[in-house]
N, C-alpha and C. Protein backbone atom coordinates (compact mmCIF):
# COMPACT_ATOMS: atom_id res chain seq x y z
N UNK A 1 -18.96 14.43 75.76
CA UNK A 1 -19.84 15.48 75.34
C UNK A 1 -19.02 16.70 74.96
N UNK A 2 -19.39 17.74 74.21
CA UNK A 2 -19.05 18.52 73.65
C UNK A 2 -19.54 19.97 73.89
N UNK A 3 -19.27 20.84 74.31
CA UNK A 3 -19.61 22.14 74.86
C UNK A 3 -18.41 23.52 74.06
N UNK A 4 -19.55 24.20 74.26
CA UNK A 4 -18.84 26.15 74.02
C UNK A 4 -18.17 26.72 75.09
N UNK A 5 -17.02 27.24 75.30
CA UNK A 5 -16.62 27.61 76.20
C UNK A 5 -16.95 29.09 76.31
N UNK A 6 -17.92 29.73 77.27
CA UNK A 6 -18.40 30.77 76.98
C UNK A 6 -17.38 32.38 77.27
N UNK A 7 -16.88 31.99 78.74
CA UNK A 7 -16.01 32.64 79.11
C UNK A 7 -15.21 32.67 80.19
N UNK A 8 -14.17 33.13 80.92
CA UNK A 8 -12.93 32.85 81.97
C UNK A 8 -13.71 33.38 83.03
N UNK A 9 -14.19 33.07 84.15
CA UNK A 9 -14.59 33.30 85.33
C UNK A 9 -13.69 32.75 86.45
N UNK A 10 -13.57 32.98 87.78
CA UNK A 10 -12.26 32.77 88.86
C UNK A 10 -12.85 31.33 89.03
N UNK A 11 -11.02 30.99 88.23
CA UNK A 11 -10.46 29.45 89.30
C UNK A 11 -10.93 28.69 87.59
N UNK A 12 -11.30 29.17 86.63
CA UNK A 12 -11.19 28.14 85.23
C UNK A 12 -12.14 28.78 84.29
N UNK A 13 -13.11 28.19 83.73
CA UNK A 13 -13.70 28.31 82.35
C UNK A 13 -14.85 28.25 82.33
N UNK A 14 -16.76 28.74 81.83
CA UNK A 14 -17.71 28.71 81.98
C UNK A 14 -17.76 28.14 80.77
N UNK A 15 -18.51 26.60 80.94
CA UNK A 15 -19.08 26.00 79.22
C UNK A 15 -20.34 25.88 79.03
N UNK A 16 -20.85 25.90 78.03
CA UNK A 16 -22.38 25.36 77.66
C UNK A 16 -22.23 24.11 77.53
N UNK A 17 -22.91 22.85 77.74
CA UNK A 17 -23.09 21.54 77.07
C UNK A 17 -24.77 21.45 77.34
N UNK A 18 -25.05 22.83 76.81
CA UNK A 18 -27.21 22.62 76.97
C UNK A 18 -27.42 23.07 78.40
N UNK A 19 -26.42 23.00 79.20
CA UNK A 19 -26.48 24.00 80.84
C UNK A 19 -25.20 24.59 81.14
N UNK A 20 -24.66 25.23 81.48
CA UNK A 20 -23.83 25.97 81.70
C UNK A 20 -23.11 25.31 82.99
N UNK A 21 -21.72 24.81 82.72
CA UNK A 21 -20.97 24.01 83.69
C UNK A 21 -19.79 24.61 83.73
N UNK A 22 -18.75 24.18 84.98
CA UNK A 22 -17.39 25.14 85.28
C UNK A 22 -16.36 23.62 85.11
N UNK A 23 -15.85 24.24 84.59
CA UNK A 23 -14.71 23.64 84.12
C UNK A 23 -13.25 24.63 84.97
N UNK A 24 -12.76 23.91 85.77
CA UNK A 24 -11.49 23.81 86.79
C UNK A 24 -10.25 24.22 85.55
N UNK A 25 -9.66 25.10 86.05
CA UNK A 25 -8.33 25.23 85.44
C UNK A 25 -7.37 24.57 85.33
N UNK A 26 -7.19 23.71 86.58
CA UNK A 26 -6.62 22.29 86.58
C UNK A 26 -6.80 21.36 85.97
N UNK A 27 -8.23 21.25 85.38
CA UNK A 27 -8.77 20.09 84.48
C UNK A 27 -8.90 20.41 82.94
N UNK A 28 -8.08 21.84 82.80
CA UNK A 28 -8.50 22.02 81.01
C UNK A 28 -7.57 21.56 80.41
N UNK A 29 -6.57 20.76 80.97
CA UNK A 29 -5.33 20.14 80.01
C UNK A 29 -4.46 19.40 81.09
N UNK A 30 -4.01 18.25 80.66
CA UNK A 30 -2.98 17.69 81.70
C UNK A 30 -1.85 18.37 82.16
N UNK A 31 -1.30 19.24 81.39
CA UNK A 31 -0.64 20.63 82.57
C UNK A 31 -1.04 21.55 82.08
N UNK A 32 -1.08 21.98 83.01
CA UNK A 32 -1.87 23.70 83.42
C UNK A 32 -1.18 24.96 82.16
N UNK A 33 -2.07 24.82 81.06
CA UNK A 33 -1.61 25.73 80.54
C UNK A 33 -1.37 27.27 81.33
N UNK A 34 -0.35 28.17 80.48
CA UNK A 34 0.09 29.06 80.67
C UNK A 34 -1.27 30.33 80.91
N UNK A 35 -1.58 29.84 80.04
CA UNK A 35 -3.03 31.14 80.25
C UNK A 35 -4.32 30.38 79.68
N UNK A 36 -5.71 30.12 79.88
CA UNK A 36 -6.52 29.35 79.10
C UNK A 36 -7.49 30.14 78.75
N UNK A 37 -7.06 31.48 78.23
CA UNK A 37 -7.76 32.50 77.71
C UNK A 37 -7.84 32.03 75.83
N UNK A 38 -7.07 31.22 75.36
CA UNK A 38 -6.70 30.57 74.42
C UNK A 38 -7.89 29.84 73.81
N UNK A 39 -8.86 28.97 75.32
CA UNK A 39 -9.66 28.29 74.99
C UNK A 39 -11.15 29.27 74.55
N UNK A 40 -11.31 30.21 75.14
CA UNK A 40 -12.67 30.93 74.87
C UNK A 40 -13.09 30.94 73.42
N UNK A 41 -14.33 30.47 73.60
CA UNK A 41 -14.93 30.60 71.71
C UNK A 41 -14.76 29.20 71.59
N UNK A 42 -14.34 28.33 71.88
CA UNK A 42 -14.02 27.00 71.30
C UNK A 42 -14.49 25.97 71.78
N UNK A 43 -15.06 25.19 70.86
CA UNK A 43 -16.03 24.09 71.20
C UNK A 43 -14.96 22.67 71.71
N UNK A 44 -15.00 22.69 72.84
CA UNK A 44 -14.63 21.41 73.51
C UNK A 44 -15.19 20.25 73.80
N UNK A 45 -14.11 19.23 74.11
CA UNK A 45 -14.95 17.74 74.72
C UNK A 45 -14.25 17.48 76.05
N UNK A 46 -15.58 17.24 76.92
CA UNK A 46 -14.95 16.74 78.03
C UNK A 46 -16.24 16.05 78.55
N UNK A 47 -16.04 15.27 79.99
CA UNK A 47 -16.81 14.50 80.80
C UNK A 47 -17.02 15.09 82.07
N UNK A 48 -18.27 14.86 82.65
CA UNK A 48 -18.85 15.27 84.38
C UNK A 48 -17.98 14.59 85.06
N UNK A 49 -17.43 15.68 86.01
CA UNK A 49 -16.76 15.07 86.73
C UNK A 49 -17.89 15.09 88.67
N UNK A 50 -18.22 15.80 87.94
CA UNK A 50 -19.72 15.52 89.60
C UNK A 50 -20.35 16.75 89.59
N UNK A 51 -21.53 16.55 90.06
CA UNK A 51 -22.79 17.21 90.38
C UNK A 51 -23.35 17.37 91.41
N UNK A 52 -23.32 18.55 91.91
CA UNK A 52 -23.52 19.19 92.93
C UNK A 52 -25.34 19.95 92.94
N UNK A 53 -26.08 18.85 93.27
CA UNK A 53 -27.51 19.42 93.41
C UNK A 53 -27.90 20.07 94.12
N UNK A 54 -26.93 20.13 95.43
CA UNK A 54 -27.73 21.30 96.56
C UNK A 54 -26.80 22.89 95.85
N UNK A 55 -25.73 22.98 95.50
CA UNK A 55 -25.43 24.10 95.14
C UNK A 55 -25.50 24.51 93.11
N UNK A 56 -25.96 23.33 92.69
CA UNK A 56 -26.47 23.45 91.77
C UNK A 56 -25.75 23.65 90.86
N UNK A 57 -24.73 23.17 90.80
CA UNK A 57 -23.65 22.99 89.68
C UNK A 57 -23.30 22.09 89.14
N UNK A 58 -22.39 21.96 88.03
CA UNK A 58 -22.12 20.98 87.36
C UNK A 58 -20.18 21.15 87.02
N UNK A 59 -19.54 20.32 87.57
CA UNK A 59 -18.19 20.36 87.35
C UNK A 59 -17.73 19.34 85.98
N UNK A 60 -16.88 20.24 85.02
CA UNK A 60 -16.64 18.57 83.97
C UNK A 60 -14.82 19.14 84.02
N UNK A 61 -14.45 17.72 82.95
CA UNK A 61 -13.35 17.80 83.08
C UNK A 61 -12.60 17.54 82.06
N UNK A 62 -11.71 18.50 80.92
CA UNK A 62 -10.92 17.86 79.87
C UNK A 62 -10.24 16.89 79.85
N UNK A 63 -9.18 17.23 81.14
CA UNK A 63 -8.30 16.42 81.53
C UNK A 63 -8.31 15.21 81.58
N UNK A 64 -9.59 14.63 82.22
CA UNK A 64 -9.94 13.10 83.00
C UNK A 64 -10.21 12.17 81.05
N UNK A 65 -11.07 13.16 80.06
CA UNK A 65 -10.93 12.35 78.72
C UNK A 65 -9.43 12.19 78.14
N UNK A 66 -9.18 13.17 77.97
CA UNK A 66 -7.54 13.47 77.47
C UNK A 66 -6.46 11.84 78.14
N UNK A 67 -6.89 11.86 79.36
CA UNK A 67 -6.04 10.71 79.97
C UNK A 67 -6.17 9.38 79.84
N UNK A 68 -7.90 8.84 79.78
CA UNK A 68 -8.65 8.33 79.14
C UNK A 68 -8.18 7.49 78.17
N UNK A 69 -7.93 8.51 76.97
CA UNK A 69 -7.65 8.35 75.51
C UNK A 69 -6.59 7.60 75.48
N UNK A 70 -5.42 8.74 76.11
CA UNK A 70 -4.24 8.25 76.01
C UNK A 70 -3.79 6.51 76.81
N UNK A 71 -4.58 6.20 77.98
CA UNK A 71 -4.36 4.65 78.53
C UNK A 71 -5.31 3.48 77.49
N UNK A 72 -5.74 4.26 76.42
CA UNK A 72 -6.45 3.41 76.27
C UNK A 72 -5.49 2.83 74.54
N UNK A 73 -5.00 4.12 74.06
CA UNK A 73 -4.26 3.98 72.99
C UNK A 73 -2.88 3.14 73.22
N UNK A 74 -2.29 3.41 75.05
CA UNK A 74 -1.18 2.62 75.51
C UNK A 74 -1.56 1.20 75.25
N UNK A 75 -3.02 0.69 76.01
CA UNK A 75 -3.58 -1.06 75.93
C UNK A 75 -3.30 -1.56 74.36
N UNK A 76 -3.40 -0.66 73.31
CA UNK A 76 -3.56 -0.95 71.88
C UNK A 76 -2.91 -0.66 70.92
């Protein structure tokens, strides 16, 4: 799925994908970019990485597609 990254809030990134989910600073690239102020404004892809119904959030993750991709391009 594909989301807006709206803006830098503590500990990573606030996206839209139709609800507003946090995206981990750890998870916006397989190493930790230098600053991910870079990403704001920019429409990303990433996957849920879990859902939290009693506190009502939604965690996703660049990283986990990014890695994805790449084991899958290694098989082929």
């Amino acid at each position: 799925m594909s989301g807006q990254v709206l803006k830098k809030i503590k500990g990573g990134l606030l996206v839209n994908i139709g609800v507003n989910v946090f995206l981990p600073a750890s998870q916006v690239d397989i190493r930790r970019p230098p600053s991910i102020d870079v990403y704001l404004g920019q429409t990303i892809e990433c996957s849920i990485l879990k859902i939290d119904e009693q506190r009502r959030n939604i965690v996703v993750s660049r990283r986990a597609l990014i890695e994805r991709r790449r084991s899958q391009q290694r098989e082929s």
